[in-house]
PDB file of N, CA and C in Angstrom:
ATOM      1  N   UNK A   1      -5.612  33.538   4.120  1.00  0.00           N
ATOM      2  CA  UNK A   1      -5.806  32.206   4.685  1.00  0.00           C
ATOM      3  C   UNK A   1      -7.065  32.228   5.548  1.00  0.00           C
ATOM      4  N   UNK A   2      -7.404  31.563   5.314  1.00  0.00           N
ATOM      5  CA  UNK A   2      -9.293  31.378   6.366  1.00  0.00           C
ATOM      6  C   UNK A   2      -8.799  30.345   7.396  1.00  0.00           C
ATOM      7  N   UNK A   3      -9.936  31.437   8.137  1.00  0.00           N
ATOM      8  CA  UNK A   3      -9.727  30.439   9.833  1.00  0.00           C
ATOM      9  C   UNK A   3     -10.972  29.725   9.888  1.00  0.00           C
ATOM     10  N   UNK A   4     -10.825  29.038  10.767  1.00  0.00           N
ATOM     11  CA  UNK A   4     -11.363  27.976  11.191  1.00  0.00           C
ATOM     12  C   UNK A   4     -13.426  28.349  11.036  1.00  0.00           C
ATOM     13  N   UNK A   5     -13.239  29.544  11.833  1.00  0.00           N
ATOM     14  CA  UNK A   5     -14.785  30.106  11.304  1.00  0.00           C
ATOM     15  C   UNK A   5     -15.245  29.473  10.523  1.00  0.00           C
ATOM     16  N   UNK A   6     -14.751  30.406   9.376  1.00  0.00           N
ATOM     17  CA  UNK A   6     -14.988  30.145   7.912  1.00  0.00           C
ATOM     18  C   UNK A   6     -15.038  29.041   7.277  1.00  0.00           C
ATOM     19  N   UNK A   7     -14.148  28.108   7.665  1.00  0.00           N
ATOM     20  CA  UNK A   7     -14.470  27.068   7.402  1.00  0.00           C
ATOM     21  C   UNK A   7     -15.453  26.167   7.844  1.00  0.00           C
ATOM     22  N   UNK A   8     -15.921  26.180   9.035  1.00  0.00           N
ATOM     23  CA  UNK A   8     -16.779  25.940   9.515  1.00  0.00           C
ATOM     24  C   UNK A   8     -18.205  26.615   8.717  1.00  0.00           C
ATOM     25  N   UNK A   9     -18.155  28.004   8.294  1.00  0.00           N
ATOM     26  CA  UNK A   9     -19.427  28.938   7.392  1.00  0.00           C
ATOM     27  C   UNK A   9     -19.833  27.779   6.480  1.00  0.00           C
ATOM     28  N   UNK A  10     -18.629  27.380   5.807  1.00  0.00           N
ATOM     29  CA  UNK A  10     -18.476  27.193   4.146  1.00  0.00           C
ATOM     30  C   UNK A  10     -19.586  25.384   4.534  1.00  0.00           C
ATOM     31  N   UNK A  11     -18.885  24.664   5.368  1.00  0.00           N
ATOM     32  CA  UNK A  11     -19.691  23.551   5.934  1.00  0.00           C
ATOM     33  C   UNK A  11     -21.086  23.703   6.160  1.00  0.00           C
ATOM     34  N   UNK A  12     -21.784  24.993   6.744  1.00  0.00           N
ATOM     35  CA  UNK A  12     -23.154  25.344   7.245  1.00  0.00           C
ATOM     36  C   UNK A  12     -24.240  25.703   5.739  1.00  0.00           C
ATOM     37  N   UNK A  13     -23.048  26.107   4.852  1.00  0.00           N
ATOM     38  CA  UNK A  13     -23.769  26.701   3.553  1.00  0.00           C
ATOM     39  C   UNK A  13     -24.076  25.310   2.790  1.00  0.00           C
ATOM     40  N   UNK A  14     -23.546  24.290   3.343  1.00  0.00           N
ATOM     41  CA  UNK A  14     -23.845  23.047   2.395  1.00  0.00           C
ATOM     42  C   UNK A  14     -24.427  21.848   2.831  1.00  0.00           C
ATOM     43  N   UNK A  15     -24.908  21.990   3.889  1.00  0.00           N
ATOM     44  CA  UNK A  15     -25.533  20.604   5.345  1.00  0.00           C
ATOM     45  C   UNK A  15     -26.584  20.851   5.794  1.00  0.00           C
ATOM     46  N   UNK A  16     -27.647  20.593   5.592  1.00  0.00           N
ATOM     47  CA  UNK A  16     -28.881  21.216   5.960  1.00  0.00           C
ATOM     48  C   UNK A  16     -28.995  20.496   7.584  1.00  0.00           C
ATOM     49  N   UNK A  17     -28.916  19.267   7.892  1.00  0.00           N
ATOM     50  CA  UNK A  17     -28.684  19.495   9.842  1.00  0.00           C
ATOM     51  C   UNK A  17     -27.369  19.150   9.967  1.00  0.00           C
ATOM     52  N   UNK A  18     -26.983  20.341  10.367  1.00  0.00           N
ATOM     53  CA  UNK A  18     -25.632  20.576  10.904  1.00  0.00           C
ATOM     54  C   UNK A  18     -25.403  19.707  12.084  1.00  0.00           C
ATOM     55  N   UNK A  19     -24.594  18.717  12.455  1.00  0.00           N
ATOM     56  CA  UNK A  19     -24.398  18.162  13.773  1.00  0.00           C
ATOM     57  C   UNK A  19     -23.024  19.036  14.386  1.00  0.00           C
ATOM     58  N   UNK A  20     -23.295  20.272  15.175  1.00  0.00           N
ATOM     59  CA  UNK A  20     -21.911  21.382  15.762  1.00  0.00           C
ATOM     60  C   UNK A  20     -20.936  20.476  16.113  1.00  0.00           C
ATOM     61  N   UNK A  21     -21.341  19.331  17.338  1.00  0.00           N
ATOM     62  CA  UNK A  21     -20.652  19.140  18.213  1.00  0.00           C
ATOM     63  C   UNK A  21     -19.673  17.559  17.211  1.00  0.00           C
ATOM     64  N   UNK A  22     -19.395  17.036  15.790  1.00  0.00           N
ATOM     65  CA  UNK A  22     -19.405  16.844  15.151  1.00  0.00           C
ATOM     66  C   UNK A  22     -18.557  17.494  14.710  1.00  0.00           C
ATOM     67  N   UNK A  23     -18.958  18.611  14.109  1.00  0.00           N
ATOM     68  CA  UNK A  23     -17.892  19.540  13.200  1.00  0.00           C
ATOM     69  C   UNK A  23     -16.899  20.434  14.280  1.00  0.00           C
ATOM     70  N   UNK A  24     -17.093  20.538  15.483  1.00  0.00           N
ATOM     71  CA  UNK A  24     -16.091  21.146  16.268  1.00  0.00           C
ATOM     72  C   UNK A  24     -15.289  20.049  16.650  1.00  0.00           C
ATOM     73  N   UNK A  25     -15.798  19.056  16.853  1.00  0.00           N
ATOM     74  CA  UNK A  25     -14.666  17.752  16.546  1.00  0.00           C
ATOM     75  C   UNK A  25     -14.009  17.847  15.212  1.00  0.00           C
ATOM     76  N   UNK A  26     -14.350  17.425  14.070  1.00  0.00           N
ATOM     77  CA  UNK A  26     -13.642  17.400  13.218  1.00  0.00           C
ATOM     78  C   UNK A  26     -12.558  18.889  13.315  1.00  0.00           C
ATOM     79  N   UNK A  27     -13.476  19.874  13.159  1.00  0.00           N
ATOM     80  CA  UNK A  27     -11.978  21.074  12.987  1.00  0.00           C
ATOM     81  C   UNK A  27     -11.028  21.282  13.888  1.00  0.00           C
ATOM     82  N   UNK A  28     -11.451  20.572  15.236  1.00  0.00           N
ATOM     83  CA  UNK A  28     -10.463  20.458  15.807  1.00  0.00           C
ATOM     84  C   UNK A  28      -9.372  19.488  15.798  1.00  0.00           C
ATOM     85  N   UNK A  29      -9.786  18.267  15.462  1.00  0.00           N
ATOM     86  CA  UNK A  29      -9.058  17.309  15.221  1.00  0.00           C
ATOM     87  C   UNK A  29      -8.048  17.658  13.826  1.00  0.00           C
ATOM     88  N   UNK A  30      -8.478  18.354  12.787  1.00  0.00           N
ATOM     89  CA  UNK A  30      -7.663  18.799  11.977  1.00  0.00           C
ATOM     90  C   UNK A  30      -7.186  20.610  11.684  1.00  0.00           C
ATOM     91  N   UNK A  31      -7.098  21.289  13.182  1.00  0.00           N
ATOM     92  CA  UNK A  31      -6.692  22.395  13.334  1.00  0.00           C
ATOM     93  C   UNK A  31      -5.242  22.622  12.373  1.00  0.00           C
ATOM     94  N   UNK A  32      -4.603  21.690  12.827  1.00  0.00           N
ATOM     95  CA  UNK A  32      -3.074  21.915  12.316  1.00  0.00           C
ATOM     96  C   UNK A  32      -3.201  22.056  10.455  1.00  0.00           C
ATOM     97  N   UNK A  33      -3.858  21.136   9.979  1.00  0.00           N
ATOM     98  CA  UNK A  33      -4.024  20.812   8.884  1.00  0.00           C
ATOM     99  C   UNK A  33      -5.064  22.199   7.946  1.00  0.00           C
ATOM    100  N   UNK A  34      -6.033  22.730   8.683  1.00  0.00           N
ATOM    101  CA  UNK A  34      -6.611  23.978   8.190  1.00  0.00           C
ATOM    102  C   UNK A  34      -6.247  25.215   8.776  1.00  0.00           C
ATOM    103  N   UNK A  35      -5.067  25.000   9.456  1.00  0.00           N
ATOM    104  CA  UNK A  35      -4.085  26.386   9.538  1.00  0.00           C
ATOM    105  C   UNK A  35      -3.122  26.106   8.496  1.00  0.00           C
ATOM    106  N   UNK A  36      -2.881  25.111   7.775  1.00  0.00           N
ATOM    107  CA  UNK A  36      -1.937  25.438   7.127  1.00  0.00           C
ATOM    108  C   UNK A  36      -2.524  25.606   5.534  1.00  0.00           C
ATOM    109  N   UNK A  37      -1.531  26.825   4.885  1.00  0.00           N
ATOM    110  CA  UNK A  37      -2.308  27.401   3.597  1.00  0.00           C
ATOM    111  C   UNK A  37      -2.250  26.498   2.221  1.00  0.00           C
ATOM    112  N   UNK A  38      -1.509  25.629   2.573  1.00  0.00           N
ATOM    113  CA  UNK A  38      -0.926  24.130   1.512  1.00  0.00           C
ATOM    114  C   UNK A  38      -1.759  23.162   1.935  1.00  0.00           C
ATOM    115  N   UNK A  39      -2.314  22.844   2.888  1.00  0.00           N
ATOM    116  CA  UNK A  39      -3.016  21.728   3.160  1.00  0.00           C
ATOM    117  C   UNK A  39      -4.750  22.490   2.932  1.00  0.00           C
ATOM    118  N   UNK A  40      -4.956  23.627   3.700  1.00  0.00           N
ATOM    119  CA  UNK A  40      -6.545  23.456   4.252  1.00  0.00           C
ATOM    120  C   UNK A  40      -7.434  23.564   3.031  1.00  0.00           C
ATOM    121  N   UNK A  41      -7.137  23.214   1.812  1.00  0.00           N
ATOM    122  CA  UNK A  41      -7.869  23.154   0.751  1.00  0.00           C
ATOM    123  C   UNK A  41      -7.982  22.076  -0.148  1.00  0.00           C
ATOM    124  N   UNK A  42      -8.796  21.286  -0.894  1.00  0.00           N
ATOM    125  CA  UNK A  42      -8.751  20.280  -1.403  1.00  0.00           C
ATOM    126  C   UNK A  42      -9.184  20.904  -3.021  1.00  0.00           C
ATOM    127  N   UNK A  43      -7.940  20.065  -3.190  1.00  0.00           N
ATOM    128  CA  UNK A  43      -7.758  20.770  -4.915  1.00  0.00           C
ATOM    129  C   UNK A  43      -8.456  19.699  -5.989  1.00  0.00           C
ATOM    130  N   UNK A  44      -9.655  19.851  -5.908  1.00  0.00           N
ATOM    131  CA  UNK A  44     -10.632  18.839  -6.192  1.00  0.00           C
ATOM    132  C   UNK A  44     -10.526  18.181  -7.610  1.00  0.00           C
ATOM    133  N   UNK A  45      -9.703  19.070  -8.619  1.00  0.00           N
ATOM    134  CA  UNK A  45      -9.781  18.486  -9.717  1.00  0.00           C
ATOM    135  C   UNK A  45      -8.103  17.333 -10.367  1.00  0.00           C
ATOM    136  N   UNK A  46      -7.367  17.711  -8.634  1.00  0.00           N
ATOM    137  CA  UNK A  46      -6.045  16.814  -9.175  1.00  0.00           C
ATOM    138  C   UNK A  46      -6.648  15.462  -8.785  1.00  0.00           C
ATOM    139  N   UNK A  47      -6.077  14.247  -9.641  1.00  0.00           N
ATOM    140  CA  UNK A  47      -6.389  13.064  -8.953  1.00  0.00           C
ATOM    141  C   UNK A  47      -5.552  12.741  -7.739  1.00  0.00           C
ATOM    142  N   UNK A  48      -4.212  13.092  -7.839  1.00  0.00           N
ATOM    143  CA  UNK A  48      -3.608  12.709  -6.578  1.00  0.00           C
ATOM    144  C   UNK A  48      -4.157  13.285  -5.365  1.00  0.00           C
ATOM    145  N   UNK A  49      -4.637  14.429  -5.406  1.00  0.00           N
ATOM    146  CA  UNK A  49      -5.684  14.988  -3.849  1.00  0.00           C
ATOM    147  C   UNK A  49      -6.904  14.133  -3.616  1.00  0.00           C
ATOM    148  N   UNK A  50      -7.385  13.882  -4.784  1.00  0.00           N
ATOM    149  CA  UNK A  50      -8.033  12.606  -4.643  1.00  0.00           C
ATOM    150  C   UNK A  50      -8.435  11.222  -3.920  1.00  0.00           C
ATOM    151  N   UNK A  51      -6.969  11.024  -4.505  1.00  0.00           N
ATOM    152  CA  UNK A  51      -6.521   9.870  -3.622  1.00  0.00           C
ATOM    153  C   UNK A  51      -6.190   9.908  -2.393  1.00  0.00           C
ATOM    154  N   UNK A  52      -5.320  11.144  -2.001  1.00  0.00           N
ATOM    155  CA  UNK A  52      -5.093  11.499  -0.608  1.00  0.00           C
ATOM    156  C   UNK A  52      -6.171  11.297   0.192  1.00  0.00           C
ATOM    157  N   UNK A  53      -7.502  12.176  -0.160  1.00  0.00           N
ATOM    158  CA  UNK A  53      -8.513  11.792   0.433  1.00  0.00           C
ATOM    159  C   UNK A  53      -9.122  10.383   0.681  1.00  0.00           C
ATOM    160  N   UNK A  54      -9.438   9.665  -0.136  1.00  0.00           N
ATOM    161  CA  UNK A  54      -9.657   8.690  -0.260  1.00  0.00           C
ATOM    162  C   UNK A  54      -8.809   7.800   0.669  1.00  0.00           C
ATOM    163  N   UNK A  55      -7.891   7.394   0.583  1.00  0.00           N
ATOM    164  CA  UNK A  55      -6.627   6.663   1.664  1.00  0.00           C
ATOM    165  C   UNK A  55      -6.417   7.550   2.891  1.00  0.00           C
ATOM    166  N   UNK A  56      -6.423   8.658   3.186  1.00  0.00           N
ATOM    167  CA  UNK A  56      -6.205   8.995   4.049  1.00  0.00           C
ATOM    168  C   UNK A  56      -7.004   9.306   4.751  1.00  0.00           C
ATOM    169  N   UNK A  57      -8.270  10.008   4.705  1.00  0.00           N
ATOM    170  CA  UNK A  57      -9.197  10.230   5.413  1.00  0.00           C
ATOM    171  C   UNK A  57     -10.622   9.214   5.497  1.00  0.00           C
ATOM    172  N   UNK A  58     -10.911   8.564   4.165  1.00  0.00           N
ATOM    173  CA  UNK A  58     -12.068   7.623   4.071  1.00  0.00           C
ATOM    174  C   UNK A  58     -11.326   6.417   4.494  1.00  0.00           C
ATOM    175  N   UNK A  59     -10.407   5.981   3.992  1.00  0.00           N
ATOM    176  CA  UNK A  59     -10.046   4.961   4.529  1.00  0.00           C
ATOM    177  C   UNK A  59      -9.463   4.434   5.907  1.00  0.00           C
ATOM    178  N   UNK A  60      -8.422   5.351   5.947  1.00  0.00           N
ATOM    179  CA  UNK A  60      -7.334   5.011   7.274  1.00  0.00           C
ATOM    180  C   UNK A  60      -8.193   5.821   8.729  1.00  0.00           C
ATOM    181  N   UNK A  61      -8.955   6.971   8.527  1.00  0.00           N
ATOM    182  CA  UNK A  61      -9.702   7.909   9.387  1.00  0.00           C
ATOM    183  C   UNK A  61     -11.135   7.353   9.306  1.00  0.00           C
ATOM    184  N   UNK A  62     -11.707   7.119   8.806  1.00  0.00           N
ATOM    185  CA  UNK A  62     -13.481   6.584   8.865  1.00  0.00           C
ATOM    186  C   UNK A  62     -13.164   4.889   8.986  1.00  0.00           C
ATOM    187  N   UNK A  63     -12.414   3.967   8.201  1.00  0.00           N
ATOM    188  CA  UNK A  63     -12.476   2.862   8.050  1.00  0.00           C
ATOM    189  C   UNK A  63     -12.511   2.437   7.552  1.00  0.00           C
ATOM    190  N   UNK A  64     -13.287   2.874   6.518  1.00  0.00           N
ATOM    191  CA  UNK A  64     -14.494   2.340   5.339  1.00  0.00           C
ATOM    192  C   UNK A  64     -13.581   1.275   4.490  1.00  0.00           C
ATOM    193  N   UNK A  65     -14.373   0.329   3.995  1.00  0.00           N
ATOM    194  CA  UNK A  65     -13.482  -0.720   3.358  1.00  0.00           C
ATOM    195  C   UNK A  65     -13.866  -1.154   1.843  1.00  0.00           C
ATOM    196  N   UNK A  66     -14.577   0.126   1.683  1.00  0.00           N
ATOM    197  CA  UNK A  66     -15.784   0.120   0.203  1.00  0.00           C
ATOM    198  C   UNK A  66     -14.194  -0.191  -0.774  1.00  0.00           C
ATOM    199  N   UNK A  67     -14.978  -0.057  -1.901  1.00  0.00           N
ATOM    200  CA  UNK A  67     -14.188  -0.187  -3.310  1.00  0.00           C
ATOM    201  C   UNK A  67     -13.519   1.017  -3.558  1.00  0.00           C
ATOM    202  N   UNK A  68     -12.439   1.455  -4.291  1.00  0.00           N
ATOM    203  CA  UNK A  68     -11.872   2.306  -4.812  1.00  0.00           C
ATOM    204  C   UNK A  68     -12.795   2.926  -5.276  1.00  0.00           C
ATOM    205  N   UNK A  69     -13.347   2.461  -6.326  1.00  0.00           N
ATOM    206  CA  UNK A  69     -14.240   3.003  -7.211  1.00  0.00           C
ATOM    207  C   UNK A  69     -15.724   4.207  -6.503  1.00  0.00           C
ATOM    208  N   UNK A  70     -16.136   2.726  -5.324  1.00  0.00           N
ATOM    209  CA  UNK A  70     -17.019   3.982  -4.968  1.00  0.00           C
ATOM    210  C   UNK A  70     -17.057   5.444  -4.360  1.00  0.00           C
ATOM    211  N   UNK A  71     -15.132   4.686  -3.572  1.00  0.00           N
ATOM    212  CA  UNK A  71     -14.624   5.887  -2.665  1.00  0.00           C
ATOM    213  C   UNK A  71     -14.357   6.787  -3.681  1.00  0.00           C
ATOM    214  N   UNK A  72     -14.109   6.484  -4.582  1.00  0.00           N
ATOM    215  CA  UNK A  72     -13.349   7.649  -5.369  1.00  0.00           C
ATOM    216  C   UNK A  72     -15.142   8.561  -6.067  1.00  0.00           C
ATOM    217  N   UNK A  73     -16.145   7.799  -6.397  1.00  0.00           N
ATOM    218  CA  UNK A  73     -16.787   8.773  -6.996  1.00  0.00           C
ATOM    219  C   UNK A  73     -17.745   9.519  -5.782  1.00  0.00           C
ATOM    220  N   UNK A  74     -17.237   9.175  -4.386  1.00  0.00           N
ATOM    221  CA  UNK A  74     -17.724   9.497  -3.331  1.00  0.00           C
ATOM    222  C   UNK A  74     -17.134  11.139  -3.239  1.00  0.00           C
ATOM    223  N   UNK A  75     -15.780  10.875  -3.012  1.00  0.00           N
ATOM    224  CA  UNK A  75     -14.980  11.847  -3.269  1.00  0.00           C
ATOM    225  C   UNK A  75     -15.392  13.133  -4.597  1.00  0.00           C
ATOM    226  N   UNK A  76     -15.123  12.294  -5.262  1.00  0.00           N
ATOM    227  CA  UNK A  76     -15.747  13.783  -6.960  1.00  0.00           C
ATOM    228  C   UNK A  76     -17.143  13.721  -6.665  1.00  0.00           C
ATOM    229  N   UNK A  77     -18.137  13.177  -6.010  1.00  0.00           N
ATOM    230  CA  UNK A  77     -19.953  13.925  -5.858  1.00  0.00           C
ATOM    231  C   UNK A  77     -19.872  15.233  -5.153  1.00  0.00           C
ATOM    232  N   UNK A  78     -18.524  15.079  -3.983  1.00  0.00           N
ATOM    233  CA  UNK A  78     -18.475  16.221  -2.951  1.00  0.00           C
ATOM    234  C   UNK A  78     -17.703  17.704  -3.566  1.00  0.00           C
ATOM    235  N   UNK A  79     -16.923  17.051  -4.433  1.00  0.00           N
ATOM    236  CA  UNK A  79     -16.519  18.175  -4.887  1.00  0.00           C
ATOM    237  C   UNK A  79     -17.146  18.910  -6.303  1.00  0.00           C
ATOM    238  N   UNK A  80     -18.515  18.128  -6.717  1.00  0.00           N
ATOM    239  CA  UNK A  80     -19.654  18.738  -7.580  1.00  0.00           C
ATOM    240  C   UNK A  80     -20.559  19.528  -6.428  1.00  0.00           C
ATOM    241  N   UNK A  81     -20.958  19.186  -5.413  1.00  0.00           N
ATOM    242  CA  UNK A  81     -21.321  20.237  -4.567  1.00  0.00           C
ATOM    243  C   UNK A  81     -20.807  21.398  -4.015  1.00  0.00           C
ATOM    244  N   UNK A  82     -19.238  21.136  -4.386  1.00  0.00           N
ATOM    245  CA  UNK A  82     -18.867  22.355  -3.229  1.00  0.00           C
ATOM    246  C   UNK A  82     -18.132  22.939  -4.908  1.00  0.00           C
ATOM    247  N   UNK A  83     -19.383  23.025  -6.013  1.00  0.00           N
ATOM    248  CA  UNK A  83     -18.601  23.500  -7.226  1.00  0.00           C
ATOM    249  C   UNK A  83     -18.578  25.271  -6.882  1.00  0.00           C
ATOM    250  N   UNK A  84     -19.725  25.378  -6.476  1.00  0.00           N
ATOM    251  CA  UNK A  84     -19.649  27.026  -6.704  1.00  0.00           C
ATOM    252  C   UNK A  84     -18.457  27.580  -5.299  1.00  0.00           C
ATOM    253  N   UNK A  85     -17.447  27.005  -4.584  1.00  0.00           N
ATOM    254  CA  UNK A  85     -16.717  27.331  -3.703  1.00  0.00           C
ATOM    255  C   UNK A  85     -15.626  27.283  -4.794  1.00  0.00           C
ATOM    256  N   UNK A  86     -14.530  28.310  -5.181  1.00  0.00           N
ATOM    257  CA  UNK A  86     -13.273  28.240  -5.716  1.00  0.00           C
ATOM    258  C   UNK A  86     -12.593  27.271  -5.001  1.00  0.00           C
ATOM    259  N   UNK A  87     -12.136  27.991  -3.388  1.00  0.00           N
ATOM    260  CA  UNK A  87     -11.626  27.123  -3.120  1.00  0.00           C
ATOM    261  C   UNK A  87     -12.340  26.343  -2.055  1.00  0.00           C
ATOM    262  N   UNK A  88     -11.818  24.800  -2.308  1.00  0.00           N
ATOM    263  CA  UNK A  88     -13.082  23.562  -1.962  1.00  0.00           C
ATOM    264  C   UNK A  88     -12.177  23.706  -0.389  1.00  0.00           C
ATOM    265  N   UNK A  89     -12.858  23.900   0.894  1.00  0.00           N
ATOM    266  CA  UNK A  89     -12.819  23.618   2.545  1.00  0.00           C
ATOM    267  C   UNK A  89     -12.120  22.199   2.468  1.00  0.00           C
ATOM    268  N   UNK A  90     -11.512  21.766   2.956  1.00  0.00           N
ATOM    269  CA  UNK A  90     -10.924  20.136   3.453  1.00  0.00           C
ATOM    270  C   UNK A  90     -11.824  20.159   4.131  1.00  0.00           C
ATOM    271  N   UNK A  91     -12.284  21.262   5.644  1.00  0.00           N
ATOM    272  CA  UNK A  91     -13.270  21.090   6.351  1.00  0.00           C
ATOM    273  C   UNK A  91     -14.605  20.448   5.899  1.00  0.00           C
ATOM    274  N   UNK A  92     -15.221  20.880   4.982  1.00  0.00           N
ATOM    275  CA  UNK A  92     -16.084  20.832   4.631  1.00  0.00           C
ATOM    276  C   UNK A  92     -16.087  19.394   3.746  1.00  0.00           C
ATOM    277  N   UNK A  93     -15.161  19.097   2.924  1.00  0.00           N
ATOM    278  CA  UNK A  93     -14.665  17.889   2.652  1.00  0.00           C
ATOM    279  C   UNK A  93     -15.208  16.795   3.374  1.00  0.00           C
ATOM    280  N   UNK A  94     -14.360  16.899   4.347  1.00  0.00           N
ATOM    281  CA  UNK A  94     -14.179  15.756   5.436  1.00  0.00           C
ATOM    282  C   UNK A  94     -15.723  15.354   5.943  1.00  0.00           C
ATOM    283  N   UNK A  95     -16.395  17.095   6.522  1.00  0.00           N
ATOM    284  CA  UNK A  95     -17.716  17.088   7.246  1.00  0.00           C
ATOM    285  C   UNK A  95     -18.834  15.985   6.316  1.00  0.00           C
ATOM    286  N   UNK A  96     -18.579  16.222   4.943  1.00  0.00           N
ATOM    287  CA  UNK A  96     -19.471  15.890   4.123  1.00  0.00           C
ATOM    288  C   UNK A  96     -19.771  14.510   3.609  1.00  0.00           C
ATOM    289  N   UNK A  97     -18.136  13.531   3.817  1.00  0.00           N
ATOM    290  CA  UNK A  97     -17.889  12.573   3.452  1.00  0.00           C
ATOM    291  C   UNK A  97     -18.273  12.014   4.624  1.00  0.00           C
ATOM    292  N   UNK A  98     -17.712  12.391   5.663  1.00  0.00           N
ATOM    293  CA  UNK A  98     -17.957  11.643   7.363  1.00  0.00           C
ATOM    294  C   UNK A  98     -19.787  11.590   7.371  1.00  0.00           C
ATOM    295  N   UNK A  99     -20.093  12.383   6.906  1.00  0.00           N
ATOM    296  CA  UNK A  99     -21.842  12.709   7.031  1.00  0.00           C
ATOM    297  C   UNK A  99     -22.084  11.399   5.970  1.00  0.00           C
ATOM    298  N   UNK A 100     -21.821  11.433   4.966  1.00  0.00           N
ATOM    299  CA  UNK A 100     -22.362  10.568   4.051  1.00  0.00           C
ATOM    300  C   UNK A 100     -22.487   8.868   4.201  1.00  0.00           C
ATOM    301  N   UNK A 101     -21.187   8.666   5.304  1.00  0.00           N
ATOM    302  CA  UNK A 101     -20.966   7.792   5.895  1.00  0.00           C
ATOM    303  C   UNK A 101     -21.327   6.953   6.940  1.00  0.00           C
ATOM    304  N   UNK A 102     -22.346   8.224   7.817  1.00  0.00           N
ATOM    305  CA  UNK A 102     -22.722   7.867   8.941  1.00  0.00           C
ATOM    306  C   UNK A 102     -21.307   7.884   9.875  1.00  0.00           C
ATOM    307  N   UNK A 103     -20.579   8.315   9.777  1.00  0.00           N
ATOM    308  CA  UNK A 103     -19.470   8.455  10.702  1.00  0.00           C
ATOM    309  C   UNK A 103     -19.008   9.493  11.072  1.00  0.00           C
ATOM    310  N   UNK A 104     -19.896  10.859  11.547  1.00  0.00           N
ATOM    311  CA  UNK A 104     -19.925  11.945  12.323  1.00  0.00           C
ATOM    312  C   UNK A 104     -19.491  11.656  13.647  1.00  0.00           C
ATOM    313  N   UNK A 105     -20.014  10.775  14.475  1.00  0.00           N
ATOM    314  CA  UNK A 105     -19.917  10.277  15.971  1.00  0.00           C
ATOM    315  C   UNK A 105     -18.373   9.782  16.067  1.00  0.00           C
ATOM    316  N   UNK A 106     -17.032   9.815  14.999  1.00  0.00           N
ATOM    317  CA  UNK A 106     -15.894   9.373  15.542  1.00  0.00           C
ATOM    318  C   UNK A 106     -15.508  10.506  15.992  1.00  0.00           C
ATOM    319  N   UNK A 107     -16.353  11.958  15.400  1.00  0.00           N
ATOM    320  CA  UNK A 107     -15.414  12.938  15.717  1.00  0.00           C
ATOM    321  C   UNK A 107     -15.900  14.050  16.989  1.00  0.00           C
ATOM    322  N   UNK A 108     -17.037  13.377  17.738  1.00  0.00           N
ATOM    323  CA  UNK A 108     -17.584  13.806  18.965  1.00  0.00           C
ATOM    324  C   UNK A 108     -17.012  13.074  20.221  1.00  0.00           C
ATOM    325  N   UNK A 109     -16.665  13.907  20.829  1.00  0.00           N
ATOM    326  CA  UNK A 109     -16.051  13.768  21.999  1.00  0.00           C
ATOM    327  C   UNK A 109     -17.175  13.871  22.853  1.00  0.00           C
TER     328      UNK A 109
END
């Protein structure tokens, strides 16, 4: 199981300006969720993780009120980047979508 580090690594290997104070928000805000060995990974090729993402984190957590459609191919662009990772970070997930969004700053304290 990877800690939080690492997950945090896997985020640095794919963001060329890293915003820290940003991503130590986010992993902290979802500590519980990337300690656990069932959750801290996004299984990029089921659609229902998919969707999870999508409703749960783009929508209900960022806001965003886009289309299904775009959320969803928002969702599968991130997980064509994080192809060469077996297993895909939620961390890194989240960091990438929140970045894409312009909505890094919900998760700075």
């Amino acid at each position: 199981m990877a800690d939080i580090q690492e997950h945090k690594a896997t985020v640095a290997k794919y963001v060329k300006n890293l915003n820290t104070a940003a991503l130590d928000g986010l992993a902290k805000n979802y500590a519980l969720v990337l300690s656990n060995k069932d959750s801290q990974y996004v299984a990029a090729t089921d659609e229902s993780e998919r969707i999870t993402v999508r409703e749960n984190f783009l929508k209900k957590k960022l806001g965003l009120t886009n289309s299904d459609a775009e959320l969803d191919a928002a969702v599968e662009a991130v997980g064509a980047v994080l192809k060469d990772e077996h297993f895909k970070s939620r961390l890194a997930y989240y960091y990438i979508l929140a970045e894409k969004y312009n909505k890094l700053d919900l998760f700075i304290k």
